[in-house]
PDB file of N, CA and C in Angstrom:
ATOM      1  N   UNK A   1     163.717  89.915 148.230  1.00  0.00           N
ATOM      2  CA  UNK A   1     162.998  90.847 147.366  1.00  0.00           C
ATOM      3  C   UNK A   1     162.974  90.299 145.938  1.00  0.00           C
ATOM      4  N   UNK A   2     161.680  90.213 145.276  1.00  0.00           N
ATOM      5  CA  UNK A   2     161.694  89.819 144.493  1.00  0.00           C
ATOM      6  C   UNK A   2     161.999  90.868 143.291  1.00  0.00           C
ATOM      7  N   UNK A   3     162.522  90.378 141.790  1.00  0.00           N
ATOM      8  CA  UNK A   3     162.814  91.299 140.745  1.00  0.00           C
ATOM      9  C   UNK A   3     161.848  91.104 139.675  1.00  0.00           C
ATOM     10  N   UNK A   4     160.712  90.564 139.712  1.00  0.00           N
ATOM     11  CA  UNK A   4     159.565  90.632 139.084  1.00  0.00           C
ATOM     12  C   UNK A   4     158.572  91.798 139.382  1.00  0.00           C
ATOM     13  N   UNK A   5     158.317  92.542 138.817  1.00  0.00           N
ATOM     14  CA  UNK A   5     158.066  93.822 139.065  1.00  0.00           C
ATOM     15  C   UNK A   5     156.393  93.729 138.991  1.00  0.00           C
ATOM     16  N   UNK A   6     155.831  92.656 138.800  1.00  0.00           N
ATOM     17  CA  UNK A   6     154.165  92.509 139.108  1.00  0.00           C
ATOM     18  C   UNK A   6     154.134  91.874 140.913  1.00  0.00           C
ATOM     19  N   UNK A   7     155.351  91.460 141.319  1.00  0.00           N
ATOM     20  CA  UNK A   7     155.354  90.181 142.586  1.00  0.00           C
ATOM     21  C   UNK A   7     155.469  91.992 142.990  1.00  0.00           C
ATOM     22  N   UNK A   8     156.009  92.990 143.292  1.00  0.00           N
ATOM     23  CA  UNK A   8     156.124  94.290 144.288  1.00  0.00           C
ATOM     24  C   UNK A   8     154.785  94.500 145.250  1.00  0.00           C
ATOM     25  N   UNK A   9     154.617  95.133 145.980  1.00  0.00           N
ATOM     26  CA  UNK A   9     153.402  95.254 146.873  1.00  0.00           C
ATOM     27  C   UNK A   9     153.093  96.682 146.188  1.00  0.00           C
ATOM     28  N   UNK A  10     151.858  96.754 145.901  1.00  0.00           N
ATOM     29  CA  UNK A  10     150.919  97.805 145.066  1.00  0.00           C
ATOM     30  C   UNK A  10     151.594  97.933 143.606  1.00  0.00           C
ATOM     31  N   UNK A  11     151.600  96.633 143.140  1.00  0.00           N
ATOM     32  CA  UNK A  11     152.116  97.414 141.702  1.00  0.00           C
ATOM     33  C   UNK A  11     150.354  96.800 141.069  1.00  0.00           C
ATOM     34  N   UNK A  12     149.837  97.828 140.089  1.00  0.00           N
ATOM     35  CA  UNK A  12     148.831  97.737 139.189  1.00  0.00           C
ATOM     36  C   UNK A  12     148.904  97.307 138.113  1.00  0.00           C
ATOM     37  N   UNK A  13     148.120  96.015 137.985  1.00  0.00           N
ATOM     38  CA  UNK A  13     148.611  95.138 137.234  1.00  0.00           C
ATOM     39  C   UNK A  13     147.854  95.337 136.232  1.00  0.00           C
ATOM     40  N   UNK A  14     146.781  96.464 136.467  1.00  0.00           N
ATOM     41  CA  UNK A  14     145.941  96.881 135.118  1.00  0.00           C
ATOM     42  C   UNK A  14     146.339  97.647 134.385  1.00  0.00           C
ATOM     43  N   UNK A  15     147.563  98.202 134.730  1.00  0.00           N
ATOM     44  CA  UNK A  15     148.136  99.618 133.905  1.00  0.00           C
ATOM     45  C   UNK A  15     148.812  98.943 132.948  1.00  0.00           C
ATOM     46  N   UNK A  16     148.832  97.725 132.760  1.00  0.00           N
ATOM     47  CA  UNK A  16     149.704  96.910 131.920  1.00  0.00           C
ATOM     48  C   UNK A  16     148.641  96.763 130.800  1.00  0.00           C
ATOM     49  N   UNK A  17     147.682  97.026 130.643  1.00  0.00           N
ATOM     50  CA  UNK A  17     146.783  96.946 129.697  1.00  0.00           C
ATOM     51  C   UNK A  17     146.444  98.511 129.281  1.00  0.00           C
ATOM     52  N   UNK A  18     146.661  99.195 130.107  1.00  0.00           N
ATOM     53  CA  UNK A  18     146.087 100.390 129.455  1.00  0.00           C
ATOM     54  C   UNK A  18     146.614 101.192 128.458  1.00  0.00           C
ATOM     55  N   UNK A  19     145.525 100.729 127.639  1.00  0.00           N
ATOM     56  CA  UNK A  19     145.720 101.828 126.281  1.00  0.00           C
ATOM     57  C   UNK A  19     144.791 103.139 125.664  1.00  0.00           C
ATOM     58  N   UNK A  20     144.575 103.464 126.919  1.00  0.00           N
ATOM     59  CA  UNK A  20     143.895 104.620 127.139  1.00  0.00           C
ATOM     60  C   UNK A  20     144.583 106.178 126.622  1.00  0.00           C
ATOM     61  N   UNK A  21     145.603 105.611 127.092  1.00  0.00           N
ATOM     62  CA  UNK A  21     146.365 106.771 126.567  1.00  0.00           C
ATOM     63  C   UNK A  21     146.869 107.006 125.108  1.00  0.00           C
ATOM     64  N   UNK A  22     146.499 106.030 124.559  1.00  0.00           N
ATOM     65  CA  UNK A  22     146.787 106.271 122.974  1.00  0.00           C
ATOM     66  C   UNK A  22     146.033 107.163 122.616  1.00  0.00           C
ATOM     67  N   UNK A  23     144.789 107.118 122.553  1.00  0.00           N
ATOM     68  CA  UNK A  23     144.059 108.094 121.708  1.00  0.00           C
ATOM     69  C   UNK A  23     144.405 109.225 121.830  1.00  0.00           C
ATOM     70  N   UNK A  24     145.030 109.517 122.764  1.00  0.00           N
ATOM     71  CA  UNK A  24     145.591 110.964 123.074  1.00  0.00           C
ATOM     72  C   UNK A  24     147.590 111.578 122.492  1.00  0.00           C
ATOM     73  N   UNK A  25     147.706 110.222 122.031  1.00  0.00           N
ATOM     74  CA  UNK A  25     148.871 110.472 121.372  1.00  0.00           C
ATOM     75  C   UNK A  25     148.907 109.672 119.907  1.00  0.00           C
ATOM     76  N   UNK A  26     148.048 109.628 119.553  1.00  0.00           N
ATOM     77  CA  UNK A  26     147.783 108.487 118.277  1.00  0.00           C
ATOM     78  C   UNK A  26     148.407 109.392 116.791  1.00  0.00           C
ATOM     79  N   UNK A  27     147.417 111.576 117.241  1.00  0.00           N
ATOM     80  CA  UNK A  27     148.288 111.466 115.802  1.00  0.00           C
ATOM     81  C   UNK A  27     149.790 112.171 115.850  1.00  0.00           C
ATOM     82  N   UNK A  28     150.856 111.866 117.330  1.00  0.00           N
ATOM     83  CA  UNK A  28     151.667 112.766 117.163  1.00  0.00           C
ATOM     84  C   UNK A  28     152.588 111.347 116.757  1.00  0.00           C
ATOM     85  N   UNK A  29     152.029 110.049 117.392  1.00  0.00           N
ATOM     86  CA  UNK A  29     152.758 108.595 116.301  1.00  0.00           C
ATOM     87  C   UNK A  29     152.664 108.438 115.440  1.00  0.00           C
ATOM     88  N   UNK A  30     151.326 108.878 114.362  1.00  0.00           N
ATOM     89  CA  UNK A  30     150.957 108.596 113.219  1.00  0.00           C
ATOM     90  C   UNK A  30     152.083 109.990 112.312  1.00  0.00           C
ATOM     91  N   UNK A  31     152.302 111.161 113.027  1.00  0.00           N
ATOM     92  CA  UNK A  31     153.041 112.055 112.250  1.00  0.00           C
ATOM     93  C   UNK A  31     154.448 111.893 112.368  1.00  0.00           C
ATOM     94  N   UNK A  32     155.065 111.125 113.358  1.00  0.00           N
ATOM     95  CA  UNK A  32     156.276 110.718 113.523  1.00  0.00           C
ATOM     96  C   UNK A  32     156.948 109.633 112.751  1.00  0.00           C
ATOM     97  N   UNK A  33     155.938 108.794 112.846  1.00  0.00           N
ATOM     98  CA  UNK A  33     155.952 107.808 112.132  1.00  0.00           C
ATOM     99  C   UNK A  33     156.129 107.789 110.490  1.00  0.00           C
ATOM    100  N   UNK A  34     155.101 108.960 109.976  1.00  0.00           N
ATOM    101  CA  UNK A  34     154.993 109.472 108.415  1.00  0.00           C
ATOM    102  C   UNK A  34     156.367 110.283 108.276  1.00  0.00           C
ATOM    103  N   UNK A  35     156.766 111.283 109.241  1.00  0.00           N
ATOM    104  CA  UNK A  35     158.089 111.646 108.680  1.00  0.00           C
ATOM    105  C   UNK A  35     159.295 110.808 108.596  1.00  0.00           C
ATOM    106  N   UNK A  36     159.620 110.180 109.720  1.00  0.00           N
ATOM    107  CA  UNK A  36     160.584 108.530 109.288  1.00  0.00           C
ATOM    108  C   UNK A  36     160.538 107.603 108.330  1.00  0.00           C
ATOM    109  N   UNK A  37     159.443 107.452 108.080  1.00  0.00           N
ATOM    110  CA  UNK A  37     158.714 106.362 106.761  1.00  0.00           C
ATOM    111  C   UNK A  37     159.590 107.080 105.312  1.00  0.00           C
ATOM    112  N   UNK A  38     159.209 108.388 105.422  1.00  0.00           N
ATOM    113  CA  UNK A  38     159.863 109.272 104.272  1.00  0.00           C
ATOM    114  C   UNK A  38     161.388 109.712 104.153  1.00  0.00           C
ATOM    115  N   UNK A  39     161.534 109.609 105.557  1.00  0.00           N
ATOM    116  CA  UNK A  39     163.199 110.048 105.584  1.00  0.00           C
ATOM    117  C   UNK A  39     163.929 108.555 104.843  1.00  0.00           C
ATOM    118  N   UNK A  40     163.393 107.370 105.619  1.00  0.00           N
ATOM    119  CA  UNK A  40     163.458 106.140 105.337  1.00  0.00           C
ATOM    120  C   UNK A  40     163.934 105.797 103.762  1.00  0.00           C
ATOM    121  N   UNK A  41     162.895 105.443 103.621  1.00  0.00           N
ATOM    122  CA  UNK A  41     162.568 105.598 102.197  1.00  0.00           C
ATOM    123  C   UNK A  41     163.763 106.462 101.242  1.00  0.00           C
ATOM    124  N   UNK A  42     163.717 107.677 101.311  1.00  0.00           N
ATOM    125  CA  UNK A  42     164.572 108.819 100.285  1.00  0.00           C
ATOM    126  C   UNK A  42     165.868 108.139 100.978  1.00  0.00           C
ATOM    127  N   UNK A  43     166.736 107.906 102.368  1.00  0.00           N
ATOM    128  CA  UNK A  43     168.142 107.217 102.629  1.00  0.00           C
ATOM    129  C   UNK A  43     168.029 105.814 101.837  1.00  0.00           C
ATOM    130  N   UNK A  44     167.583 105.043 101.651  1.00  0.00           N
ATOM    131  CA  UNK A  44     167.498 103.865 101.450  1.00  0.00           C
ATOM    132  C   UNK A  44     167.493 104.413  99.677  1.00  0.00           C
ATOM    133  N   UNK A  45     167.158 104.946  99.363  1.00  0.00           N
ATOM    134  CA  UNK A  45     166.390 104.589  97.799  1.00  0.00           C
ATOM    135  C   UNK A  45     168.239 105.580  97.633  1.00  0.00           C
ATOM    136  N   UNK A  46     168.521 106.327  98.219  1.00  0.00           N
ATOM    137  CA  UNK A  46     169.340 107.438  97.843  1.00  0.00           C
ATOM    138  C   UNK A  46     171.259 106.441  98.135  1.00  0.00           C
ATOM    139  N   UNK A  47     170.845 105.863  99.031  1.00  0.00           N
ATOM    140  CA  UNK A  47     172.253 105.266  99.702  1.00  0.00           C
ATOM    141  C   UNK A  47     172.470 103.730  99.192  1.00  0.00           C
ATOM    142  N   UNK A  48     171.345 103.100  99.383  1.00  0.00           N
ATOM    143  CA  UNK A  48     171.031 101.919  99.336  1.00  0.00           C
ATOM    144  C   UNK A  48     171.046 101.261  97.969  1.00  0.00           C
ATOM    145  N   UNK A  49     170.788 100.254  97.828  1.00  0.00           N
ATOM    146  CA  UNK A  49     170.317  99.892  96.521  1.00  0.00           C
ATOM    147  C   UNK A  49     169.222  99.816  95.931  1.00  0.00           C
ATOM    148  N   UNK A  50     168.607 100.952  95.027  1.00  0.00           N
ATOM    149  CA  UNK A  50     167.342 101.178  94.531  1.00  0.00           C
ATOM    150  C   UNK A  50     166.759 100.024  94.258  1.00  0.00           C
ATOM    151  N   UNK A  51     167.479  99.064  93.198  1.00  0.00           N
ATOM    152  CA  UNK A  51     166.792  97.702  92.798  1.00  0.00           C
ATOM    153  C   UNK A  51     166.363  96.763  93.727  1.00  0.00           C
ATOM    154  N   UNK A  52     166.536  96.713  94.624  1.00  0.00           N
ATOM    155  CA  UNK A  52     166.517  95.983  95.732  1.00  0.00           C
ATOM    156  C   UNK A  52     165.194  96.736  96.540  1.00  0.00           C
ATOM    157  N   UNK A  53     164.793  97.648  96.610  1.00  0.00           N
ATOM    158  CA  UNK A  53     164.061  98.350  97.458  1.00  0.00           C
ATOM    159  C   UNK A  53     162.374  97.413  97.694  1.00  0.00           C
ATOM    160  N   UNK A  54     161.751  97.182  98.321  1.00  0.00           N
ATOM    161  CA  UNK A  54     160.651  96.386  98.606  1.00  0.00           C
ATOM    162  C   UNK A  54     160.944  94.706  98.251  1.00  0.00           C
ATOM    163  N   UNK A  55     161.967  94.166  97.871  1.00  0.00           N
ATOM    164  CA  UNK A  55     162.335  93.051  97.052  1.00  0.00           C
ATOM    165  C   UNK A  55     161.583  92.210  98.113  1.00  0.00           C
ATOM    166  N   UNK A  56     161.792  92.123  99.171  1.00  0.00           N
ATOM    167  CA  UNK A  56     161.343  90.730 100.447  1.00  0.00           C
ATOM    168  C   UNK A  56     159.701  90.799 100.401  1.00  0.00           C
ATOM    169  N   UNK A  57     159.015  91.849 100.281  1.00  0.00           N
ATOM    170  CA  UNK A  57     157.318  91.864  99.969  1.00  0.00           C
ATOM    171  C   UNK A  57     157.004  90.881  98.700  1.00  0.00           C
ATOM    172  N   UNK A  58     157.478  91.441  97.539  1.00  0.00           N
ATOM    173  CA  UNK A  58     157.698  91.457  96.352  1.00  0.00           C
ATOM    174  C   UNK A  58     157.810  90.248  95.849  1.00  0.00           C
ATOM    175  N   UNK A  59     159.035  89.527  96.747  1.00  0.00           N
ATOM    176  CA  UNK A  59     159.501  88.473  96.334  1.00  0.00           C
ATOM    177  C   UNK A  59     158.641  87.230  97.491  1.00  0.00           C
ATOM    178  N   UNK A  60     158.626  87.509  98.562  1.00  0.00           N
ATOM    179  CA  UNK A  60     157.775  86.498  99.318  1.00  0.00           C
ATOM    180  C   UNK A  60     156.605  87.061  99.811  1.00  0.00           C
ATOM    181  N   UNK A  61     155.754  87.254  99.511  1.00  0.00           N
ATOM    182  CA  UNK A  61     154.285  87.942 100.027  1.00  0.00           C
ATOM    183  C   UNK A  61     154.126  87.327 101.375  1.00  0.00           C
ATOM    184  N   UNK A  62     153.868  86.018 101.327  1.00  0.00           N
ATOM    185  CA  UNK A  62     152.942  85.224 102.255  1.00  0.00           C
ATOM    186  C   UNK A  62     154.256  85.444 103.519  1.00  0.00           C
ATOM    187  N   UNK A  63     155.352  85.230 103.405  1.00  0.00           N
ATOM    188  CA  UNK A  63     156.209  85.222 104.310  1.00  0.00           C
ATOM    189  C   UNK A  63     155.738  86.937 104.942  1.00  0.00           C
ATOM    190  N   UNK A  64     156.329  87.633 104.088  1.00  0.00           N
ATOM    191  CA  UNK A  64     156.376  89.201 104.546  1.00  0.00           C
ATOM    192  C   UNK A  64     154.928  89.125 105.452  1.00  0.00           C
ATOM    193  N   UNK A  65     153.934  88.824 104.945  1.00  0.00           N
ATOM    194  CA  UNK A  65     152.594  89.032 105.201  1.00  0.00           C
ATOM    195  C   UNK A  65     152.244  88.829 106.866  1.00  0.00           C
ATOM    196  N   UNK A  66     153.291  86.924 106.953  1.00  0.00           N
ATOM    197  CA  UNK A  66     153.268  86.184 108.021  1.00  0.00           C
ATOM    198  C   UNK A  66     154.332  87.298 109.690  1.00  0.00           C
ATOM    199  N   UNK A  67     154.927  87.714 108.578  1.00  0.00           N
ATOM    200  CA  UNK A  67     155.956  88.975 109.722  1.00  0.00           C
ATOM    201  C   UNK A  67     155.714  89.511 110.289  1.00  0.00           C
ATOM    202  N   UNK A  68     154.904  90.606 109.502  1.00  0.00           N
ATOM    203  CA  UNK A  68     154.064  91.770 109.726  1.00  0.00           C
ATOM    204  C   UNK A  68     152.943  91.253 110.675  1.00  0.00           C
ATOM    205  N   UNK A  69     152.472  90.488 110.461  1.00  0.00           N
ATOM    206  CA  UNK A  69     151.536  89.923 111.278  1.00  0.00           C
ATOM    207  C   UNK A  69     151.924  89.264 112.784  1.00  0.00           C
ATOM    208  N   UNK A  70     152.862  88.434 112.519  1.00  0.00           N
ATOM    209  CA  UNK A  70     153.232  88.012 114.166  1.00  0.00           C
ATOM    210  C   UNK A  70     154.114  88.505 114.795  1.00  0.00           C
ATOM    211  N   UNK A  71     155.041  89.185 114.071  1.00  0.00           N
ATOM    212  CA  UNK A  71     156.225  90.112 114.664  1.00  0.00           C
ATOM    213  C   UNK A  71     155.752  91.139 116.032  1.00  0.00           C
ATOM    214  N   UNK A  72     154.665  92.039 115.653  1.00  0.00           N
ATOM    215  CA  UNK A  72     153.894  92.763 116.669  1.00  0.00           C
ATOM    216  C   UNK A  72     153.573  92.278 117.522  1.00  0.00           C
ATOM    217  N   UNK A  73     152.937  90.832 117.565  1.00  0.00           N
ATOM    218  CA  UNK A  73     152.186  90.003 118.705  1.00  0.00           C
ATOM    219  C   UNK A  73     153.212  89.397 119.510  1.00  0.00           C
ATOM    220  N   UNK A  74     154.120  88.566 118.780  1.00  0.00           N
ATOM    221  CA  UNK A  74     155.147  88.094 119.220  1.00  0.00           C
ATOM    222  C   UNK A  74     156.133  88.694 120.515  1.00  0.00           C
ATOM    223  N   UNK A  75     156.516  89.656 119.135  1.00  0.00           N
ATOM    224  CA  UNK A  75     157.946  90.477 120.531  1.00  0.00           C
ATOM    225  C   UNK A  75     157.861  91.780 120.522  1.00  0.00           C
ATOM    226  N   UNK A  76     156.775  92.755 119.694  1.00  0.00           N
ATOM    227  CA  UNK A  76     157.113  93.986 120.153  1.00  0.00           C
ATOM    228  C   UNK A  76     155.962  94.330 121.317  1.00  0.00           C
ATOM    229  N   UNK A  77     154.942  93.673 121.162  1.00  0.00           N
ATOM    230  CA  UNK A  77     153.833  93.896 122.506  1.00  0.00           C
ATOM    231  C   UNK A  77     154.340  93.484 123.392  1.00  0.00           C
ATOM    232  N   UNK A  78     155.004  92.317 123.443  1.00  0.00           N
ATOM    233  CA  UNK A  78     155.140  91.424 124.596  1.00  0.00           C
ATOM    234  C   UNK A  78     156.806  92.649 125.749  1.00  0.00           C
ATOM    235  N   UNK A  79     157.252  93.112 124.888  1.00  0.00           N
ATOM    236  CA  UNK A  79     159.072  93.804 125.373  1.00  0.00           C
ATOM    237  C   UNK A  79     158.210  95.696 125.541  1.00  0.00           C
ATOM    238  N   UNK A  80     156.767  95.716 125.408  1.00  0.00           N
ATOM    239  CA  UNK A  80     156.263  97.024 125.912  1.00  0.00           C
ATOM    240  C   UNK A  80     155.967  96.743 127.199  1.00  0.00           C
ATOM    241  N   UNK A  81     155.428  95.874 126.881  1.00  0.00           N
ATOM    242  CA  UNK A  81     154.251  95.358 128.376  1.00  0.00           C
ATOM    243  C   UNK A  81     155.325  94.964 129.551  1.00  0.00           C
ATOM    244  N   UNK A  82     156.964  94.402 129.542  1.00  0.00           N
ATOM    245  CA  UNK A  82     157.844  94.442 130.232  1.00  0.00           C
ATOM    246  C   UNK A  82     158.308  95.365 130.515  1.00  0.00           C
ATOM    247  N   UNK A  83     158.803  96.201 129.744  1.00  0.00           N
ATOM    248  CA  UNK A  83     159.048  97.838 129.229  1.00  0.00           C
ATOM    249  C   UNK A  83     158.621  98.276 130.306  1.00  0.00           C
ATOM    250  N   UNK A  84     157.521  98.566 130.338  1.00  0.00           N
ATOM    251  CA  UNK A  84     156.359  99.236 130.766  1.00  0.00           C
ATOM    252  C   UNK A  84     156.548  98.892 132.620  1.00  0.00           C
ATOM    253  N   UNK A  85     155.883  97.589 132.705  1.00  0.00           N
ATOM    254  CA  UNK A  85     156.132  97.243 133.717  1.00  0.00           C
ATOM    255  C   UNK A  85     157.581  97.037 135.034  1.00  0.00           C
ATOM    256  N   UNK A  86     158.364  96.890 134.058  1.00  0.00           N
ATOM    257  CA  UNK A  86     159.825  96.921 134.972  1.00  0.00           C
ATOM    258  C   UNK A  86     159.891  98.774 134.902  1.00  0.00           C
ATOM    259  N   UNK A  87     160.315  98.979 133.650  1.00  0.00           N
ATOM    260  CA  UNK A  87     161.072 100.717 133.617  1.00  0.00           C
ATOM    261  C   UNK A  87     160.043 101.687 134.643  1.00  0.00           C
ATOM    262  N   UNK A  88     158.933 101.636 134.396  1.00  0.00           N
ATOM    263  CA  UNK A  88     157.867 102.516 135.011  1.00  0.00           C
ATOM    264  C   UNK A  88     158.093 102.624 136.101  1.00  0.00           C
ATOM    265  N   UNK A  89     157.712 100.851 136.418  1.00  0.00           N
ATOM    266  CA  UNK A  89     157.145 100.947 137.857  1.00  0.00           C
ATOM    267  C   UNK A  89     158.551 100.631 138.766  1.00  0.00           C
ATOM    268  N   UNK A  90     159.484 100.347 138.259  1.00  0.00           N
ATOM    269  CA  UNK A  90     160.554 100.119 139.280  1.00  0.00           C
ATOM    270  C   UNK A  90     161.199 101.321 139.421  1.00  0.00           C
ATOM    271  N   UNK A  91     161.380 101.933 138.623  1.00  0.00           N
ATOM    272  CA  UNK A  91     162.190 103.374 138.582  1.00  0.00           C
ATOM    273  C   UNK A  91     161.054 104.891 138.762  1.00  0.00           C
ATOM    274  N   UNK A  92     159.804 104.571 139.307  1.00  0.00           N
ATOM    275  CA  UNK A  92     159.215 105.450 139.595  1.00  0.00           C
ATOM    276  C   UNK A  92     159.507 106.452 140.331  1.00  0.00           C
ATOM    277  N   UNK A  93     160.138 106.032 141.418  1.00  0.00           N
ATOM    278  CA  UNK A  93     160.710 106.987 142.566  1.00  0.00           C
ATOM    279  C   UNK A  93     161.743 107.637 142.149  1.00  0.00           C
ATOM    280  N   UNK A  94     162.700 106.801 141.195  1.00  0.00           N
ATOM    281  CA  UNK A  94     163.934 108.072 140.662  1.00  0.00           C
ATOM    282  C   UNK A  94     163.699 109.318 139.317  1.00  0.00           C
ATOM    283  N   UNK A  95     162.258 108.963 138.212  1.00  0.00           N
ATOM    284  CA  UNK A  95     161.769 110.266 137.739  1.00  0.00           C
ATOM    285  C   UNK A  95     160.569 110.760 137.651  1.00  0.00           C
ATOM    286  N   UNK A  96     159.980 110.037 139.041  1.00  0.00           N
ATOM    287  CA  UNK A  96     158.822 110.458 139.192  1.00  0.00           C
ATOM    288  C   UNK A  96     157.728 110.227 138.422  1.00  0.00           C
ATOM    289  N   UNK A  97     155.867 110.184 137.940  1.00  0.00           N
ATOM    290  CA  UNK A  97     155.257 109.894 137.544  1.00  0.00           C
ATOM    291  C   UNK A  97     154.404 110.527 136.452  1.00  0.00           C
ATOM    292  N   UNK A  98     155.439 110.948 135.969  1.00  0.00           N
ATOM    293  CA  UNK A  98     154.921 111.932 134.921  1.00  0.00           C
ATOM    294  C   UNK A  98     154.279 111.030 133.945  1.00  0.00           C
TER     295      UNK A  98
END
């Protein structure tokens, strides 16, 4: 038995693309997201060291710029789309397909 979770018999290898379902949860991420950003922010500015706060933008643009940019492509798409594919589809039968 294999532990590659695309090698399984009927696993859908298109659901690994689907982002269909965002639009339907886009603004409860976009409001989750805005209240963390702020909690963020006020711990950090409040705990942290104020002077320091944005310093890595600030201080290296092109780097920060280069982050922001491949960081997403790199490893956080790539550890959904595994995510996705192992947690889902292997553990389907133990919470069901909600």
């Amino acid at each position: 038995m294999s532990i590659r979770p695309a090698a399984r018999p009927g696993f859908d290898r298109k659901s690994l693309w689907n982002i269909a379902p965002l639009g339907h949860y886009a603004l409860a991420i976009l409001g989750l997201f805005a209240v963390a950003l702020v909690i963020g922010i006020a711990l950090v500015l409040r705990f942290g060291s104020p002077g320091l706060f944005l310093n890595f933008p600030r201080s290296n643009p092109r780097l920060w710029g280069l982050l922001m940019i491949l960081y997403p492509i790199l490893s956080v798409y790539p550890q959904g789309i595994i995510y996705r594919a192992f947690v889902f589809d292997r553990y389907r039968d133990l919470f069901g397909s909600a």
